[in-house]
C-alpha atoms as a PDB file:
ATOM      1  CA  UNK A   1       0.000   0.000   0.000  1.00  0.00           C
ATOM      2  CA  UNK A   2       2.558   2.567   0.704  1.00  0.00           C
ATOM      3  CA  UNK A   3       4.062   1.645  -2.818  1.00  0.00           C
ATOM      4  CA  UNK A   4       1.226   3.243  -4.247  1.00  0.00           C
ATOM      5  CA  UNK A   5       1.056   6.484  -2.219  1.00  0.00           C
ATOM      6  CA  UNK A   6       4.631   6.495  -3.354  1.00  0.00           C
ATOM      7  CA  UNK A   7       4.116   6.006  -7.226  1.00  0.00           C
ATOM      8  CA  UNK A   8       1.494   8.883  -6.368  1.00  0.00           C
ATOM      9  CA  UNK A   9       3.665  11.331  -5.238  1.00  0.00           C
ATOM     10  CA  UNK A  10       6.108  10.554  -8.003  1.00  0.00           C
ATOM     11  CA  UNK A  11       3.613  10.868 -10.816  1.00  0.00           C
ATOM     12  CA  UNK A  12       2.534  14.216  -9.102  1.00  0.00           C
ATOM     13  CA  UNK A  13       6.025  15.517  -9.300  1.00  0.00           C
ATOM     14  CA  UNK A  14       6.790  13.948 -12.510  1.00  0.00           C
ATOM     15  CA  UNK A  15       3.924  15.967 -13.985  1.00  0.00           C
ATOM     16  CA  UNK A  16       4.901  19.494 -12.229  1.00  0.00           C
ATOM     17  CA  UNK A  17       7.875  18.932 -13.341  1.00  0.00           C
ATOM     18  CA  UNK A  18       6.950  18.293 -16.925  1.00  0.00           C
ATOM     19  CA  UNK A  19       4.625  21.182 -16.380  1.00  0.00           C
ATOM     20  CA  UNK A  20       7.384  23.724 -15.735  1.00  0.00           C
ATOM     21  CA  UNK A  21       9.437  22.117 -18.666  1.00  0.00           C
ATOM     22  CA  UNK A  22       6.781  22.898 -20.964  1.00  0.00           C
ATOM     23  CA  UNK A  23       6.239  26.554 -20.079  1.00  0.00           C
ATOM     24  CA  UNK A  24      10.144  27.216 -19.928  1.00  0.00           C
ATOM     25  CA  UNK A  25      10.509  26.082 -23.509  1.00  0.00           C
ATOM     26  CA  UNK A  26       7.417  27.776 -24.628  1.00  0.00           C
ATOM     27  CA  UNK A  27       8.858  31.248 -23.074  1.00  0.00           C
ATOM     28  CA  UNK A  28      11.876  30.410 -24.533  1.00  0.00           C
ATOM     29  CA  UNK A  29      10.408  29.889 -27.778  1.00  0.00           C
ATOM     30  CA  UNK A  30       8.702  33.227 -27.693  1.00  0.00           C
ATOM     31  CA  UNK A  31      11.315  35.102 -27.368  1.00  0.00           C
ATOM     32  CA  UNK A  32       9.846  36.419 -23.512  1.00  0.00           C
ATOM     33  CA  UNK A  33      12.366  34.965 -21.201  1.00  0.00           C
ATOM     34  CA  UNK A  34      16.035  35.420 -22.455  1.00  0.00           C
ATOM     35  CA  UNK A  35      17.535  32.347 -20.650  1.00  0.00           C
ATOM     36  CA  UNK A  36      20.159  30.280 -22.503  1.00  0.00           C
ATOM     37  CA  UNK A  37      19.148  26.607 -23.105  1.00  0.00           C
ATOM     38  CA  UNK A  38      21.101  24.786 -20.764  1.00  0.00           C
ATOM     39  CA  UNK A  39      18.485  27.248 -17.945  1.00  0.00           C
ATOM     40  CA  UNK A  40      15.864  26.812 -19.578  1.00  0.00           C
ATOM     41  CA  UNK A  41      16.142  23.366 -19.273  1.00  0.00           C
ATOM     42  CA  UNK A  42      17.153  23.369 -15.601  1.00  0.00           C
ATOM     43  CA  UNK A  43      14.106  21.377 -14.386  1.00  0.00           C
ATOM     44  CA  UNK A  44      14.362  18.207 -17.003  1.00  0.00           C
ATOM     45  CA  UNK A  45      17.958  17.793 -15.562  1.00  0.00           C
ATOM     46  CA  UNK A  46      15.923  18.255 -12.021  1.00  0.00           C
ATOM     47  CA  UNK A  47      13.276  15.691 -12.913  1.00  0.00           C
ATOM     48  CA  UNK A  48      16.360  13.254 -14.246  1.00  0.00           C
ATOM     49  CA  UNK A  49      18.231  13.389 -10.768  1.00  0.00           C
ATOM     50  CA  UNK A  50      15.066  12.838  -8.864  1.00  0.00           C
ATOM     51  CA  UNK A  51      14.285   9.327 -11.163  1.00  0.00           C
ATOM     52  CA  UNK A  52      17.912   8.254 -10.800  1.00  0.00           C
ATOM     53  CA  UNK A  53      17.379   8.727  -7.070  1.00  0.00           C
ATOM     54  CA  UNK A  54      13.769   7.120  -7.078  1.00  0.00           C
ATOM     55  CA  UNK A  55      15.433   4.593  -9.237  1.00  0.00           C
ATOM     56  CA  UNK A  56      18.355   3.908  -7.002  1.00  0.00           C
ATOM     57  CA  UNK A  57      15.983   3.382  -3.825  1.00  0.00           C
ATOM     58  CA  UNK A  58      14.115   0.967  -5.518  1.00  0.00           C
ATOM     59  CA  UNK A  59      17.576  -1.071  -6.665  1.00  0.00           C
ATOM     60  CA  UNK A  60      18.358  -0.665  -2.468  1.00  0.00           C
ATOM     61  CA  UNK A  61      14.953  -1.496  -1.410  1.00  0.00           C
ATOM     62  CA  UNK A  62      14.221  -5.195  -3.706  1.00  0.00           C
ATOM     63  CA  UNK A  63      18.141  -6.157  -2.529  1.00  0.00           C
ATOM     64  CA  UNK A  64      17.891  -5.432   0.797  1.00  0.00           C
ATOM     65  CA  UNK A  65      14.506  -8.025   0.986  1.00  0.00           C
ATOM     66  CA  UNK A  66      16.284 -10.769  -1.256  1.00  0.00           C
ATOM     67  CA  UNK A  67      19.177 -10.428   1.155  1.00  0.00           C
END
């Protein structure tokens, strides 16, 4: 059960996240914010570092029980 209120809260932040990512690059693309890329892009390389640390806990978690 607390797997799912997990996978919850991920797919909440995963969407933010995507959210913000989409409305960055549109501003971008409009010529309204005048960010380089590599800022405008700051929260896909955000969203990447949280999965690899989701990720990760999950490799930690399904050892640690096989162990």
């Amino acid at each position: 059960m607390e797997s799912l209120k997990l996978l919850k809260k991920l797919s909440i932040m995963v969407r933010v996240f995507l959210f913000l990512l989409s409305l960055f690059v549109t501003l971008k693309l409009d010529d309204i914010l005048n960010w380089d890329w590599v800022t405008t892009l700051w929260s896909l390389w955000a969203l990447f570092a949280c999965l690899v640390g989701f990720a990760a806990g999950l490799l930690v978690a399904s050892f640690s029980k096989f162990v």
